[in-house]
C-alpha atoms as a PDB file:
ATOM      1  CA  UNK A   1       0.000   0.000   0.000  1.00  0.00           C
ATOM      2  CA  UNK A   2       2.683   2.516   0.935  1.00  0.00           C
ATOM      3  CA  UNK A   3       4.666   1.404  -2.734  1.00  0.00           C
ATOM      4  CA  UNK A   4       1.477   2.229  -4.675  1.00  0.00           C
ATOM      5  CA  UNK A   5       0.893   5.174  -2.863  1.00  0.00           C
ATOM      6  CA  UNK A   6       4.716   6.559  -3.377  1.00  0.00           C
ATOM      7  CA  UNK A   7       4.442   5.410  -6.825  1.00  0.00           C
ATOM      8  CA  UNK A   8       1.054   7.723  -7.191  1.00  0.00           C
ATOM      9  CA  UNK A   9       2.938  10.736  -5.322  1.00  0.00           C
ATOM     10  CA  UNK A  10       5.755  10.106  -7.649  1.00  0.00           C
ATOM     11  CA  UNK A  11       3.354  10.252 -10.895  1.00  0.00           C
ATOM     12  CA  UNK A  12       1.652  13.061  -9.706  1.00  0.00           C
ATOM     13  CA  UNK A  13       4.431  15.311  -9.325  1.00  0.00           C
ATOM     14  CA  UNK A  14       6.764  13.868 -12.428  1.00  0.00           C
ATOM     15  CA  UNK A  15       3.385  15.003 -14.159  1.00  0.00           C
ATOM     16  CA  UNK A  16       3.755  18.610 -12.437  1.00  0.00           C
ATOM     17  CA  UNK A  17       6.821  18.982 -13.261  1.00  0.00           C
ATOM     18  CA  UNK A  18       6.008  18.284 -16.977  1.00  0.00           C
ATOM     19  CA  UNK A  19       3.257  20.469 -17.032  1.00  0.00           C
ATOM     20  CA  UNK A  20       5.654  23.501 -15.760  1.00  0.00           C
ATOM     21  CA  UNK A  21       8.310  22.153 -18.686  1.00  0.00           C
ATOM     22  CA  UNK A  22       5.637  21.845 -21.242  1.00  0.00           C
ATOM     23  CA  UNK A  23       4.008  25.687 -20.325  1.00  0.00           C
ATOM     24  CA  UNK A  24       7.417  26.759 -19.841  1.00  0.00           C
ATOM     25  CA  UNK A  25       8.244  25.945 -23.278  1.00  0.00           C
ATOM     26  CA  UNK A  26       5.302  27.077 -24.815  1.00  0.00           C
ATOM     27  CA  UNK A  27       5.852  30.865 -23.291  1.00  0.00           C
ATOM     28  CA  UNK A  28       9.399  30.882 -24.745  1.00  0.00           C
ATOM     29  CA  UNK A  29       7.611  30.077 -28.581  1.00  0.00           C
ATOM     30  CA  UNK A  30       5.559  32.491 -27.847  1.00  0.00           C
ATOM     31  CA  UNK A  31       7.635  34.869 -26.501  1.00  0.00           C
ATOM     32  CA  UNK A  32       9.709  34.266 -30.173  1.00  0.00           C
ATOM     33  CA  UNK A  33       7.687  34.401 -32.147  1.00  0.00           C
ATOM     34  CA  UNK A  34       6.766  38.547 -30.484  1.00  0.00           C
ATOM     35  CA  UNK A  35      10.295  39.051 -30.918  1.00  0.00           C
ATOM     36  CA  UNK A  36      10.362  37.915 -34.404  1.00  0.00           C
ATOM     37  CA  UNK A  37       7.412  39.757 -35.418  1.00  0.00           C
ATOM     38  CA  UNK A  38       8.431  42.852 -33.865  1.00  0.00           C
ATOM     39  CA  UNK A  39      11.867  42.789 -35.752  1.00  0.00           C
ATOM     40  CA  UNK A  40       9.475  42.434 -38.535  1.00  0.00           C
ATOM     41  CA  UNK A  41       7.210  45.847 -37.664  1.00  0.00           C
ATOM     42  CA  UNK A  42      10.551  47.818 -37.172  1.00  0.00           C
ATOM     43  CA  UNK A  43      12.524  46.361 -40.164  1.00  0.00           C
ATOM     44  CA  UNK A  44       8.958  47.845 -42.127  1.00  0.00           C
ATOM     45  CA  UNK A  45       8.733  50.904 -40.320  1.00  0.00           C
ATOM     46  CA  UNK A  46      12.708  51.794 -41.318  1.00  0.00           C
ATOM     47  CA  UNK A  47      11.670  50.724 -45.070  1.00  0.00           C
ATOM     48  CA  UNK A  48       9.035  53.317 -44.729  1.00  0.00           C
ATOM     49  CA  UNK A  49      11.248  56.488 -43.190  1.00  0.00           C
ATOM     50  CA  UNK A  50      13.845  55.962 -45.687  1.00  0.00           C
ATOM     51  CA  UNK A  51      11.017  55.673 -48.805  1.00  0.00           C
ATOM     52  CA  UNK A  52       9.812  58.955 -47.255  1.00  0.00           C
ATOM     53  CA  UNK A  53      13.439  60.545 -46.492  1.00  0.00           C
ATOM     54  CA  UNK A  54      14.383  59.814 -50.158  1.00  0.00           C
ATOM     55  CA  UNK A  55      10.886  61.676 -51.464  1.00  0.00           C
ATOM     56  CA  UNK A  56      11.500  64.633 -49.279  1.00  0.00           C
ATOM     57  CA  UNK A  57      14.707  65.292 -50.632  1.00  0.00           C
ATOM     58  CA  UNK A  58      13.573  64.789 -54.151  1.00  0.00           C
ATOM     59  CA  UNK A  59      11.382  67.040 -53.271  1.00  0.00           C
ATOM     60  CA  UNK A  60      13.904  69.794 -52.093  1.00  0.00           C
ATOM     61  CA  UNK A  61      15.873  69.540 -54.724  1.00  0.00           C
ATOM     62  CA  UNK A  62      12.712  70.019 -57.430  1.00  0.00           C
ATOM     63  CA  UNK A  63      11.773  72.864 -55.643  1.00  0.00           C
ATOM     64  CA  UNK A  64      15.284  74.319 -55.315  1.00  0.00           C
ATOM     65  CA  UNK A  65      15.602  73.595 -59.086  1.00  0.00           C
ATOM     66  CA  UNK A  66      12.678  75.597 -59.633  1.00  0.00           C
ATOM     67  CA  UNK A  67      13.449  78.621 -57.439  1.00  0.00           C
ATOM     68  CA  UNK A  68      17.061  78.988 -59.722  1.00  0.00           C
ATOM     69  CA  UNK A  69      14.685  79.360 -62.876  1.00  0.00           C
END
């Protein structure tokens, strides 16, 4: 009786234990894959400001083009 009941107490917390690896695991994908998109969102955003950069000094230098004439 007292095998069978350490063998239970043993399941029970080898299955805790799991559960904490197994949730443990699962934050760190999730926490990854935030990471990943967020290097994502600032790799776009940086694509953006230079696209924008680039038109406002195309921009500048039409309008300075046009003030010589």
């Amino acid at each position: 009786m007292k095998k069978l009941l350490a063998v239970v107490s043993l399941a029970a917390l080898a299955a805790c234990g799991l559960e904490t690896a197994t949730t443990a695991a699962t934050s760190a994908e999730i926490k990854r894959r935030e990471l990943e998109q967020a290097k994502k969102t600032m790799e776009q955003a940086k694509q953006k400001i230079e696209q924008n950069t680039q038109q406002l000094l195309q921009r500048a230098g039409q309008s300075e083009e046009k003030a010589k004439d």
